[in-house]
PDB file of N, CA and C in Angstrom:
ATOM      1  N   UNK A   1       4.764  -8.349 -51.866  1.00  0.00           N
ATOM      2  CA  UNK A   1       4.072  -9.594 -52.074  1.00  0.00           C
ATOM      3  C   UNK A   1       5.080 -10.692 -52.397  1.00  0.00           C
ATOM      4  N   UNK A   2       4.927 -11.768 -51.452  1.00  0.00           N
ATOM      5  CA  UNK A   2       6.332 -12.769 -51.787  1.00  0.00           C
ATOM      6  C   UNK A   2       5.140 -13.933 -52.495  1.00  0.00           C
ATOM      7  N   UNK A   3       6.184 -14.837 -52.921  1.00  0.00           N
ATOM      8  CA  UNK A   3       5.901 -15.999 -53.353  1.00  0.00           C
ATOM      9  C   UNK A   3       5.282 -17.126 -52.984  1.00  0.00           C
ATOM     10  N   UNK A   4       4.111 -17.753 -52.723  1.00  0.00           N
ATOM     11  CA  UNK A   4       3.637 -18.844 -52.224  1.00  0.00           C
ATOM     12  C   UNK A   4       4.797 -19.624 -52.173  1.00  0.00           C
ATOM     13  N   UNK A   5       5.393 -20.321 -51.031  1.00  0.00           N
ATOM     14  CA  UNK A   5       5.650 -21.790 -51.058  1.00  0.00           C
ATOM     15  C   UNK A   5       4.994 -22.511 -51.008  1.00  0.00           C
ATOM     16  N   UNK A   6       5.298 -23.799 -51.599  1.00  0.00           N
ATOM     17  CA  UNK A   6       4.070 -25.088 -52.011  1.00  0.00           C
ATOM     18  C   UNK A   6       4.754 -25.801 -51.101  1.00  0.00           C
ATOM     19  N   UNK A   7       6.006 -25.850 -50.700  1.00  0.00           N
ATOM     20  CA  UNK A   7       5.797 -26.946 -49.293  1.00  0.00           C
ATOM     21  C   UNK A   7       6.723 -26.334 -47.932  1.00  0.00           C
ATOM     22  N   UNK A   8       6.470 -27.081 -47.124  1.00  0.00           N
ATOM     23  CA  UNK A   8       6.085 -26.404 -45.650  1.00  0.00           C
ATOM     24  C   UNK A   8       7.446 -26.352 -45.393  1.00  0.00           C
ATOM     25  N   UNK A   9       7.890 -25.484 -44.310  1.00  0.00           N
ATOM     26  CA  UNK A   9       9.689 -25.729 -43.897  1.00  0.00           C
ATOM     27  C   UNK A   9       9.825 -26.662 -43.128  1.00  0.00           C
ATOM     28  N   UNK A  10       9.175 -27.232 -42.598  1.00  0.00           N
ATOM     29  CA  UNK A  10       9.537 -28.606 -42.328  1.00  0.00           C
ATOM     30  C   UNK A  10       9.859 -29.335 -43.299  1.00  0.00           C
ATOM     31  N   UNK A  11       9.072 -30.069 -44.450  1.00  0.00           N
ATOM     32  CA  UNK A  11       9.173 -30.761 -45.604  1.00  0.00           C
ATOM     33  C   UNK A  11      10.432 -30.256 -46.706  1.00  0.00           C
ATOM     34  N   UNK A  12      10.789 -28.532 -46.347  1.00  0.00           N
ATOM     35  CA  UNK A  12      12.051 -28.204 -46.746  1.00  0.00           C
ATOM     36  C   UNK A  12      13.291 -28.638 -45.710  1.00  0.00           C
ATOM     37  N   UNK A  13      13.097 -28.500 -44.485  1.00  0.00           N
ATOM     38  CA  UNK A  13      13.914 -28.753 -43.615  1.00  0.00           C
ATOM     39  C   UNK A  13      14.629 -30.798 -43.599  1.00  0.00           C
ATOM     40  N   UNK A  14      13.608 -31.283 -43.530  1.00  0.00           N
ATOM     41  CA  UNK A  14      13.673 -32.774 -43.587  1.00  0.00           C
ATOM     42  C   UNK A  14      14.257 -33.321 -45.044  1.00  0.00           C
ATOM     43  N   UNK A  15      13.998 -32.583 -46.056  1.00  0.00           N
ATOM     44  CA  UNK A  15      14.682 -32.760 -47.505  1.00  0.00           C
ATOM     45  C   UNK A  15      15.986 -32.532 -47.271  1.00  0.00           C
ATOM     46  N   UNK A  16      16.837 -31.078 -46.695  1.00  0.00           N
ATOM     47  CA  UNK A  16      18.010 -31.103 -47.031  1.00  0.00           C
ATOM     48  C   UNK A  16      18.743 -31.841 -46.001  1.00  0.00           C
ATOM     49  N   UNK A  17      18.249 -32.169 -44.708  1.00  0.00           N
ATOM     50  CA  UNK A  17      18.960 -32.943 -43.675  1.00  0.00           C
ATOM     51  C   UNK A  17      18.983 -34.571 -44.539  1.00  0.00           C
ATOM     52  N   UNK A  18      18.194 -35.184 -45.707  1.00  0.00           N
ATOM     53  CA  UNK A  18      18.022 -36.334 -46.169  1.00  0.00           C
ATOM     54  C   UNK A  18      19.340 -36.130 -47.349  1.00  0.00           C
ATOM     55  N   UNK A  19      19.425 -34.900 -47.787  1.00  0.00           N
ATOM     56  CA  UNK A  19      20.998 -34.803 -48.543  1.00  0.00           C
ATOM     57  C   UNK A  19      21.979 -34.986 -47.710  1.00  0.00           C
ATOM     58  N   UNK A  20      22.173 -34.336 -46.733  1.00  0.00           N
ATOM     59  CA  UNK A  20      23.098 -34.128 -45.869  1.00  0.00           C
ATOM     60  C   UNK A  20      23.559 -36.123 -45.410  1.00  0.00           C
ATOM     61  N   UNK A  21      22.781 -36.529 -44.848  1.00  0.00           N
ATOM     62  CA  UNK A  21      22.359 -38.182 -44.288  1.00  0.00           C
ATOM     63  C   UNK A  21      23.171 -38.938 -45.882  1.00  0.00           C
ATOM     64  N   UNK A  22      22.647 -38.300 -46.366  1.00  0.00           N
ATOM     65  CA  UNK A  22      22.556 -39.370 -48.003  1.00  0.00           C
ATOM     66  C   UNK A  22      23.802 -39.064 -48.572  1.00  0.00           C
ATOM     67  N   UNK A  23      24.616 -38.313 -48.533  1.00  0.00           N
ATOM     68  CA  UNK A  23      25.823 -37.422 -49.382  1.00  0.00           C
ATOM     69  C   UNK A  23      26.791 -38.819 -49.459  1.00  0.00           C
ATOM     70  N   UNK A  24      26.937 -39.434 -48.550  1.00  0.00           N
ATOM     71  CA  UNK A  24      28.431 -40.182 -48.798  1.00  0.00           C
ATOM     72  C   UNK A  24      27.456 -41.033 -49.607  1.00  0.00           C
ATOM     73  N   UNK A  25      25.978 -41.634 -49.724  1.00  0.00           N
ATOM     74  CA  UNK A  25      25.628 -42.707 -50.553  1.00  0.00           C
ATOM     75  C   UNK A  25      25.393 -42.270 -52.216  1.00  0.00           C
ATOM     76  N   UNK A  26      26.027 -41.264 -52.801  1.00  0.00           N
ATOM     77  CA  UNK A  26      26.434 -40.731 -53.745  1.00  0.00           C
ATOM     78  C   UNK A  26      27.590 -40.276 -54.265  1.00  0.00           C
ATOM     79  N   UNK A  27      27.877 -40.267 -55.415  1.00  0.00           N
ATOM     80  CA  UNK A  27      28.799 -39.497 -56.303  1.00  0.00           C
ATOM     81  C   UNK A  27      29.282 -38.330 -56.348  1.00  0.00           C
ATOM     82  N   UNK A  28      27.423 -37.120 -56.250  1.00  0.00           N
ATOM     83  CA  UNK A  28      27.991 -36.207 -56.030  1.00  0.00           C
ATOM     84  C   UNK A  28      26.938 -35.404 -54.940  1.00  0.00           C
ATOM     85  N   UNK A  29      27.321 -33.947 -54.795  1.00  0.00           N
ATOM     86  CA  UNK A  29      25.975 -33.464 -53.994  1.00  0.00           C
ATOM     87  C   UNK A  29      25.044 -33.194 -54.896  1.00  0.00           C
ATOM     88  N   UNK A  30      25.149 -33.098 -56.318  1.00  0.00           N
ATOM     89  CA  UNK A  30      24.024 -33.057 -57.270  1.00  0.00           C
ATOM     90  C   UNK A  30      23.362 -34.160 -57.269  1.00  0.00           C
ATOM     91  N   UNK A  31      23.804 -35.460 -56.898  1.00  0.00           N
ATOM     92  CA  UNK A  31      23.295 -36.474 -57.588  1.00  0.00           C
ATOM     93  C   UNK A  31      22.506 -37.226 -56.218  1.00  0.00           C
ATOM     94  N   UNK A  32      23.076 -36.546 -55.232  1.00  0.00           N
ATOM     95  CA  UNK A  32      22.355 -36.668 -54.166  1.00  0.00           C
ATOM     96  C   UNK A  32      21.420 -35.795 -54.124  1.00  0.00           C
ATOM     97  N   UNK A  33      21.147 -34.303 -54.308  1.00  0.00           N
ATOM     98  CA  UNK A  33      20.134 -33.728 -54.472  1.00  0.00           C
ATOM     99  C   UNK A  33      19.592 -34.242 -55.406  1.00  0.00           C
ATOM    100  N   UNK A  34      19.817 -34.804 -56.815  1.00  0.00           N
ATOM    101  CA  UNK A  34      18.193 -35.236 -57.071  1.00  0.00           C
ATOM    102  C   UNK A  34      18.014 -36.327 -57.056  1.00  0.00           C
ATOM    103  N   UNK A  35      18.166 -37.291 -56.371  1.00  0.00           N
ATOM    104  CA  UNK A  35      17.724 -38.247 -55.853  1.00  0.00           C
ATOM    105  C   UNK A  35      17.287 -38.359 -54.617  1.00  0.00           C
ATOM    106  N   UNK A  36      16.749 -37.435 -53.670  1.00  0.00           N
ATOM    107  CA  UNK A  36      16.554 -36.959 -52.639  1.00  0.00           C
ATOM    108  C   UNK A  36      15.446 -35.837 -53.145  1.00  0.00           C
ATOM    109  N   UNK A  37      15.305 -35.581 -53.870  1.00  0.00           N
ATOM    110  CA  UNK A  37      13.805 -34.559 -55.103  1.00  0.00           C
ATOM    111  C   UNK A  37      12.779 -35.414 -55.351  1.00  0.00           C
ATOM    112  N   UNK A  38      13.713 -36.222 -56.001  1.00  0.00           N
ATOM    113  CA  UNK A  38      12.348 -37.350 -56.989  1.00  0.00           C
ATOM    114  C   UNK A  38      11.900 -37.846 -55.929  1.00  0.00           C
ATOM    115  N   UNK A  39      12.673 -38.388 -54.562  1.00  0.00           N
ATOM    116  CA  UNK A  39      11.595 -39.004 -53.302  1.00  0.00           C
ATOM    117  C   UNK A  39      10.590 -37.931 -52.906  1.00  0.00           C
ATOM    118  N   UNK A  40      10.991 -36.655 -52.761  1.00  0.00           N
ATOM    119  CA  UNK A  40      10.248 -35.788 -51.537  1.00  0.00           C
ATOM    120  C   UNK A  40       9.029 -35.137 -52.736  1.00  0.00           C
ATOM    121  N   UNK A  41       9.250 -35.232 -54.418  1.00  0.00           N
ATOM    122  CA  UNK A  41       8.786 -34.417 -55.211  1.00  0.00           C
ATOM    123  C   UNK A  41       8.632 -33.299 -55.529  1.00  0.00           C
ATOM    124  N   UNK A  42       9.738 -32.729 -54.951  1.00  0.00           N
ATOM    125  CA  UNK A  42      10.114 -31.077 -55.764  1.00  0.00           C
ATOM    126  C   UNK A  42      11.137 -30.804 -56.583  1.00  0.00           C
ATOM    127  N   UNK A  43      11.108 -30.652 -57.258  1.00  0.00           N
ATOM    128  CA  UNK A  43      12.140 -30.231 -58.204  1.00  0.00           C
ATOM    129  C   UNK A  43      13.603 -29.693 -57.832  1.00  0.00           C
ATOM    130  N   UNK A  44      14.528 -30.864 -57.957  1.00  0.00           N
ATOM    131  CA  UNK A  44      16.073 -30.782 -58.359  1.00  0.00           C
ATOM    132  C   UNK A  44      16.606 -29.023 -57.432  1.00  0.00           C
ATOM    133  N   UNK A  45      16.240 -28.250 -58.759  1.00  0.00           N
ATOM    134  CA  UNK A  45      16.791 -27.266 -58.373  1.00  0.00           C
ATOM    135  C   UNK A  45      16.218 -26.258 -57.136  1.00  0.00           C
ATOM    136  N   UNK A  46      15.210 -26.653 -56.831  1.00  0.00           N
ATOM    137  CA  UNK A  46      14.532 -25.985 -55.324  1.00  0.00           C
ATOM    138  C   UNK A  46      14.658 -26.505 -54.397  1.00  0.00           C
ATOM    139  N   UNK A  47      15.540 -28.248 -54.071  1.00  0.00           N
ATOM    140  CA  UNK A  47      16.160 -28.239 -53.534  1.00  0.00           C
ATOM    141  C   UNK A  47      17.866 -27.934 -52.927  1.00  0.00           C
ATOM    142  N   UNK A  48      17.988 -28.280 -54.264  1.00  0.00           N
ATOM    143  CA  UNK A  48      19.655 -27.088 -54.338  1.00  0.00           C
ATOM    144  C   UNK A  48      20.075 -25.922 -53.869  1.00  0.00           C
ATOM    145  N   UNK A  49      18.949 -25.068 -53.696  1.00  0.00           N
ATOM    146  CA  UNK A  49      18.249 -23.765 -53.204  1.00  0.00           C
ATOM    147  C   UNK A  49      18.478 -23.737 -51.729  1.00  0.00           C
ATOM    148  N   UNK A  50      17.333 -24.904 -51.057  1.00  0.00           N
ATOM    149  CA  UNK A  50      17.374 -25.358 -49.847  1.00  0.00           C
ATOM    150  C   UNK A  50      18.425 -24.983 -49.201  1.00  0.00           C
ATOM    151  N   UNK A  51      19.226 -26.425 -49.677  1.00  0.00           N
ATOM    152  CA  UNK A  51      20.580 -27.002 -49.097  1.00  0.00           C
ATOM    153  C   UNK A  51      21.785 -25.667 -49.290  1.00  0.00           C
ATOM    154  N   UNK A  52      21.622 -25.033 -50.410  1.00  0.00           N
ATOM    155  CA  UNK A  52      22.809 -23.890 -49.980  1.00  0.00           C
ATOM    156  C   UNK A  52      22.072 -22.792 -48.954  1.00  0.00           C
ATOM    157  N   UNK A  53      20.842 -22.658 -49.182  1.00  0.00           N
ATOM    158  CA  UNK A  53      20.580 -21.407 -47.511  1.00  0.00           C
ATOM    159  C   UNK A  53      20.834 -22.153 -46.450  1.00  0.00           C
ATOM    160  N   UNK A  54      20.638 -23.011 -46.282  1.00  0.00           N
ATOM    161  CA  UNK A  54      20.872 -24.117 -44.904  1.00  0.00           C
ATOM    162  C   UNK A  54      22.100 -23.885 -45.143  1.00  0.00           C
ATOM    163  N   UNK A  55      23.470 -24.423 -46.218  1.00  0.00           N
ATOM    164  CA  UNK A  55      24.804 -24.236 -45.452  1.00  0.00           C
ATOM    165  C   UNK A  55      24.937 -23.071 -45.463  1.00  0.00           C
ATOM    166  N   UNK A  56      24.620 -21.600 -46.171  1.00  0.00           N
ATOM    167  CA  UNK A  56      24.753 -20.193 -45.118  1.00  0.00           C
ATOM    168  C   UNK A  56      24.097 -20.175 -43.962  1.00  0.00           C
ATOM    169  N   UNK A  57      23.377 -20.548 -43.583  1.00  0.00           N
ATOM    170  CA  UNK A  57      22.642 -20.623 -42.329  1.00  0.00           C
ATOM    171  C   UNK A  57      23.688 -21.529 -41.300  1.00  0.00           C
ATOM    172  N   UNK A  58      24.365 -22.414 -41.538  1.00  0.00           N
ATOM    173  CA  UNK A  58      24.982 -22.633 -40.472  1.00  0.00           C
ATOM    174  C   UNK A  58      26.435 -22.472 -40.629  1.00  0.00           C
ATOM    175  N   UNK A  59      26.999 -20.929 -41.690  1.00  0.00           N
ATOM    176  CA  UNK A  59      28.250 -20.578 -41.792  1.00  0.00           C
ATOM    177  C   UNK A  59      29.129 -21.435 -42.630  1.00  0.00           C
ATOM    178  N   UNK A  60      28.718 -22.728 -43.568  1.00  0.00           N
ATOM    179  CA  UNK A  60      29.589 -23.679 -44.111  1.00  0.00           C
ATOM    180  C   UNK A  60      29.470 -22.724 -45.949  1.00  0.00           C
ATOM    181  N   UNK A  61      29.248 -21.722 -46.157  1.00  0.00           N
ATOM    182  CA  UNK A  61      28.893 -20.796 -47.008  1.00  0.00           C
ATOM    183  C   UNK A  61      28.795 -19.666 -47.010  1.00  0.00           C
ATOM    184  N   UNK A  62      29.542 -18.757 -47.933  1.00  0.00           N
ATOM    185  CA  UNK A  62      29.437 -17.406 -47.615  1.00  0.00           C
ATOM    186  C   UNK A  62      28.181 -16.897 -48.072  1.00  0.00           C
ATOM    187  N   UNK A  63      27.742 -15.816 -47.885  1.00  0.00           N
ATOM    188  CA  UNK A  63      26.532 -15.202 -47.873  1.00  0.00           C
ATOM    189  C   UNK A  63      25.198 -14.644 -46.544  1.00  0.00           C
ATOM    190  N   UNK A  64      24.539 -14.698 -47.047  1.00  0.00           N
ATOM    191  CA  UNK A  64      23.347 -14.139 -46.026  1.00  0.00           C
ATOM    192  C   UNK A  64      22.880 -15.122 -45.724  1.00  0.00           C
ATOM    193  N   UNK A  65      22.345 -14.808 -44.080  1.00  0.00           N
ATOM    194  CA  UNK A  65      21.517 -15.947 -43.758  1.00  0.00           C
ATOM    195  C   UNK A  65      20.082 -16.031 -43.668  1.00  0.00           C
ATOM    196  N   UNK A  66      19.620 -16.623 -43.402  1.00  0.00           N
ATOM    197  CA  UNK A  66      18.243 -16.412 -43.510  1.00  0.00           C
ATOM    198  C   UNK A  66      17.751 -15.093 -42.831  1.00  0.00           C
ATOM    199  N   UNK A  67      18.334 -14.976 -41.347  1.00  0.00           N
ATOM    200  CA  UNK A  67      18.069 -14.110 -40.602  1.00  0.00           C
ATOM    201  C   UNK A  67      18.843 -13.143 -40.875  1.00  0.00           C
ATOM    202  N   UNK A  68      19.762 -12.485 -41.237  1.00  0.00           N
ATOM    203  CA  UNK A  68      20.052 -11.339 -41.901  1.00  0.00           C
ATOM    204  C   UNK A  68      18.999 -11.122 -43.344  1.00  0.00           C
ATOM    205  N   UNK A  69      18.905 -12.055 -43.991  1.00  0.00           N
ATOM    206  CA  UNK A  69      17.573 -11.555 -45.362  1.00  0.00           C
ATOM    207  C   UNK A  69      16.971 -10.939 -44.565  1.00  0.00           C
ATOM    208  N   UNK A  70      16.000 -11.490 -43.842  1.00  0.00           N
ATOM    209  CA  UNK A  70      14.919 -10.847 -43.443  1.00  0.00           C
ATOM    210  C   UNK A  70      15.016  -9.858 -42.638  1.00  0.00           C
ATOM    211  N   UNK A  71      16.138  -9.443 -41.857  1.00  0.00           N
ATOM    212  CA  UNK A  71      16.665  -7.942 -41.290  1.00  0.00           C
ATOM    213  C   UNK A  71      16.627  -7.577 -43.012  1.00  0.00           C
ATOM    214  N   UNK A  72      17.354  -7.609 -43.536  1.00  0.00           N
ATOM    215  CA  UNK A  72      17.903  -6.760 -44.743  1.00  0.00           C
ATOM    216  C   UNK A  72      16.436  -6.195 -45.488  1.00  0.00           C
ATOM    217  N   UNK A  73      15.655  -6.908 -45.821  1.00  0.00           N
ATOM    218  CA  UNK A  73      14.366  -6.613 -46.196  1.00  0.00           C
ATOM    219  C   UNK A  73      13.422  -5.869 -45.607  1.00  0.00           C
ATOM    220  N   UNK A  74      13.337  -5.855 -44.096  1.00  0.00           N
ATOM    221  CA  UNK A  74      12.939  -4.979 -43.235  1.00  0.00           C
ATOM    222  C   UNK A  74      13.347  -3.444 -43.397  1.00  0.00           C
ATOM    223  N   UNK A  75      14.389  -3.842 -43.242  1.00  0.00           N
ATOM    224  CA  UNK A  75      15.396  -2.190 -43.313  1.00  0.00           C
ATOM    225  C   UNK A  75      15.207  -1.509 -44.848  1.00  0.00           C
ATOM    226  N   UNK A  76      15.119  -2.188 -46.027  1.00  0.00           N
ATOM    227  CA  UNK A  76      15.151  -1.536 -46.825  1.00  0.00           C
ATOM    228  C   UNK A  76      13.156  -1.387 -47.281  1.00  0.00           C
ATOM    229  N   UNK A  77      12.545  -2.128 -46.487  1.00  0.00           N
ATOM    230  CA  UNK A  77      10.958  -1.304 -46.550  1.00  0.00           C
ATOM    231  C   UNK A  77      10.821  -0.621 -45.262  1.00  0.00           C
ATOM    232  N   UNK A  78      11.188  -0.374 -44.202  1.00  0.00           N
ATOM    233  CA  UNK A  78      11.787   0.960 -43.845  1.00  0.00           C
ATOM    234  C   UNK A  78      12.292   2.194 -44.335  1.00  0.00           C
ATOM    235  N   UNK A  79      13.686   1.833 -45.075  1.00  0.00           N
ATOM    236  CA  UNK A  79      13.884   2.985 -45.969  1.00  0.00           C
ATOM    237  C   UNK A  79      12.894   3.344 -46.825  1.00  0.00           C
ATOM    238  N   UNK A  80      12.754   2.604 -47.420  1.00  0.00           N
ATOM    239  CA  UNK A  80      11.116   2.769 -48.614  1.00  0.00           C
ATOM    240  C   UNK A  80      10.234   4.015 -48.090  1.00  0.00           C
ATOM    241  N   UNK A  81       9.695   3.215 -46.858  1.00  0.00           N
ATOM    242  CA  UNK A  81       8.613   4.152 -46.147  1.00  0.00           C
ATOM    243  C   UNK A  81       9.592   5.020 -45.705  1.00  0.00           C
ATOM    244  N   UNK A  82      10.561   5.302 -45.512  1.00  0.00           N
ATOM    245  CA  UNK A  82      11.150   6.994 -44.319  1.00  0.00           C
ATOM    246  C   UNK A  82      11.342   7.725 -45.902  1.00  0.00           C
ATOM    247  N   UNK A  83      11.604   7.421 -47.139  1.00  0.00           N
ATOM    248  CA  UNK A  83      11.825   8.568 -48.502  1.00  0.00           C
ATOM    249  C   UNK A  83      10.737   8.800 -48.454  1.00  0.00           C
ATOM    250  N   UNK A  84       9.676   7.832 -48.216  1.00  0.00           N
ATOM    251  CA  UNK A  84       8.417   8.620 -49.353  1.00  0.00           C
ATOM    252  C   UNK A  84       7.936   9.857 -48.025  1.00  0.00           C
ATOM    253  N   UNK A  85       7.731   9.524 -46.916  1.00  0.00           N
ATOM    254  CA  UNK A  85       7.911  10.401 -45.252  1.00  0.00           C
ATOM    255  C   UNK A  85       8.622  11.714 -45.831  1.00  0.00           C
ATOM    256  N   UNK A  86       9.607  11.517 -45.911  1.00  0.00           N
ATOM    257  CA  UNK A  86      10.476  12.858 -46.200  1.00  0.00           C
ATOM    258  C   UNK A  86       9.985  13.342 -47.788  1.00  0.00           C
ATOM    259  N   UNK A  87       9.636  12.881 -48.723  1.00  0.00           N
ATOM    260  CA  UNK A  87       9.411  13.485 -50.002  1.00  0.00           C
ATOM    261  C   UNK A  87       8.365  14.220 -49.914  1.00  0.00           C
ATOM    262  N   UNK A  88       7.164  13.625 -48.678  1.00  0.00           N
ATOM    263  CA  UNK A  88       5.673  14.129 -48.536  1.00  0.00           C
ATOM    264  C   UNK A  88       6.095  15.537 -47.741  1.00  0.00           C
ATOM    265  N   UNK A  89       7.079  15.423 -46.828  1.00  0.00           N
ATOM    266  CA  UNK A  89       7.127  16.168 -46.025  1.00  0.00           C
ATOM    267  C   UNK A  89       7.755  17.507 -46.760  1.00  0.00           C
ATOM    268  N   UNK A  90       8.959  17.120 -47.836  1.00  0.00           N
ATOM    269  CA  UNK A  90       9.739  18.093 -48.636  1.00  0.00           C
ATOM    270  C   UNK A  90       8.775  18.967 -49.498  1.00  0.00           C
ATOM    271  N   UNK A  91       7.678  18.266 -50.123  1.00  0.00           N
ATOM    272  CA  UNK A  91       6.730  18.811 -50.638  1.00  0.00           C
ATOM    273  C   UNK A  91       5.597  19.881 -49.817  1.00  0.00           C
ATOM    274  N   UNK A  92       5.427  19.146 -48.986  1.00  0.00           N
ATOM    275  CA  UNK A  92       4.228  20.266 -47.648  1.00  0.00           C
ATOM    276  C   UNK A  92       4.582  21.206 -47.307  1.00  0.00           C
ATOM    277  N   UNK A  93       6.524  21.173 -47.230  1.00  0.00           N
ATOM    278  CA  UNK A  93       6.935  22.578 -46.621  1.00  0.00           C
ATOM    279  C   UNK A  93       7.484  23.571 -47.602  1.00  0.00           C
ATOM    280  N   UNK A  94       7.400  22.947 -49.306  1.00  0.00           N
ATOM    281  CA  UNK A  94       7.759  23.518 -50.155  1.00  0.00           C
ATOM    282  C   UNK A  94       6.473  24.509 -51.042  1.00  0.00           C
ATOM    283  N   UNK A  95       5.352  23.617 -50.299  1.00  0.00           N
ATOM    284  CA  UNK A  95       3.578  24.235 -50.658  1.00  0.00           C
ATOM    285  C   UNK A  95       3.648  25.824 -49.741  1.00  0.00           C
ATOM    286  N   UNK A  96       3.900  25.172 -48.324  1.00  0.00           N
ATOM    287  CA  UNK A  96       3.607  25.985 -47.510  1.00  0.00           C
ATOM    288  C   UNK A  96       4.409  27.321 -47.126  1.00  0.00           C
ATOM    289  N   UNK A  97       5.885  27.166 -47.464  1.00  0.00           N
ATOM    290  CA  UNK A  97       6.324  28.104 -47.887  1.00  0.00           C
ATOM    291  C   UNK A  97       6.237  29.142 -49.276  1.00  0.00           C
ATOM    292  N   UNK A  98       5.579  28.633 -50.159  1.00  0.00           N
ATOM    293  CA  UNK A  98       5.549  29.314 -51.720  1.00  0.00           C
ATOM    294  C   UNK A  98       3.673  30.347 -51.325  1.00  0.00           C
ATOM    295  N   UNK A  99       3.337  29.562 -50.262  1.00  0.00           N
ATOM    296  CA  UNK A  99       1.787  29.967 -49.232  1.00  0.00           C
ATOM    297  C   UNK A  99       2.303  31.120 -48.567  1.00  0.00           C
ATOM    298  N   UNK A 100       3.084  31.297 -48.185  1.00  0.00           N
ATOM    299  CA  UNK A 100       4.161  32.303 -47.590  1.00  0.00           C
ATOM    300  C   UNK A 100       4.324  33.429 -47.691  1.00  0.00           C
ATOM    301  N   UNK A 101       5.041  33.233 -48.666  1.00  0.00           N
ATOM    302  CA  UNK A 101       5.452  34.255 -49.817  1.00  0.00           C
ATOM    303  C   UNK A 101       4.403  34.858 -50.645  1.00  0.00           C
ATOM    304  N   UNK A 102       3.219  34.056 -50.982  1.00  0.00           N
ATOM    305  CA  UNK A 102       2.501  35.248 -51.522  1.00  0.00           C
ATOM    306  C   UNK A 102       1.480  35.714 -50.778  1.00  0.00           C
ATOM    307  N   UNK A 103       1.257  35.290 -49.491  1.00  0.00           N
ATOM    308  CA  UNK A 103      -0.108  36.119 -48.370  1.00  0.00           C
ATOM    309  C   UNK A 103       1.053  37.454 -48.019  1.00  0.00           C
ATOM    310  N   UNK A 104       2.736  37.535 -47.972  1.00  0.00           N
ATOM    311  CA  UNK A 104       3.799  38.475 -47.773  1.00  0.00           C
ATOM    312  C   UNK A 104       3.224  39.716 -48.813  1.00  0.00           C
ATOM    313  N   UNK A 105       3.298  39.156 -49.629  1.00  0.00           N
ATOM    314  CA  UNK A 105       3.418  39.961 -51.269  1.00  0.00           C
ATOM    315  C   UNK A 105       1.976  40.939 -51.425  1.00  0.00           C
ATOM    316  N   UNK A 106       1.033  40.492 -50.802  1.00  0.00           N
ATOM    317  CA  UNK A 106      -0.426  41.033 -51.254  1.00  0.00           C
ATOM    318  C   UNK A 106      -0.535  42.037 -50.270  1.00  0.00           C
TER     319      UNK A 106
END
C-alpha cells in the first residue's frame, strides 16, 4: 500500500522544471526551491524531493531512478511471493513425507 499523492506528476513535473528556469534568479537551490513551493503550494521539502529524483532521473545524481525503483520493488515483491511459494511448498513435502513414513511403519 503506497502513499496517496496530493498532487499530480504533472504539477510535480512543472514545479521542478520552474526551479530549474528560476535557479540563476536566486541565491541558492534552496531558496529557489522555496520560493517556487509557496507559488505551486506544497511544501519546501516535497519539492526538494522532486527536484533530486528528477536530477537522478536524468543522471546529474547518483542513485536510483525512478525506473530502476520501480524494477527494484517489483523484484523484491516477487521475491516476497517466490519464499512464501517455496516455504508452502517446503512444508507440503515435509507433511507428506512424515505421511510416508508412517502408512511404511503400520
Amino acid at each position: 500500500m503506497g502513499k496517496e499523492t496530493r498532487y499530480s506528476p504533472e504539477v510535480q513535473e512543472r514545479a521542478v522544471r520552474l526551479v530549474v528556469e528560476q535557479r540563476s534568479e536566486h541565491e541558492s537551490q534552496w531558496a529557489t526551491i522555496s520560493a517556487v513551493a509557496s507559488k505551486i503550494g506544497c511544501s519546501a521539502e516535497a519539492l526538494r524531493r522532486w527536484v533530486r529524483q528528477a536530477e537522478r532521473d536524468r543522471g546529474e545524481r547518483p542513485g536510483l531512478t525512478t525506473d530502476e525503483r520501480a524494477r527494484l520493488k517489483e523484484l523484491e515483491r516477487e521475491n516476497r511471493e517466490l519464499r512464501k511459494a517455496n516455504e508452502i511448498l517446503r512444508l507440503a513435502s515435509a507433511y507428506f513425507a512424515q505421511a510416508e513414513l508412517d502408512r511404511k511403519q503400520k
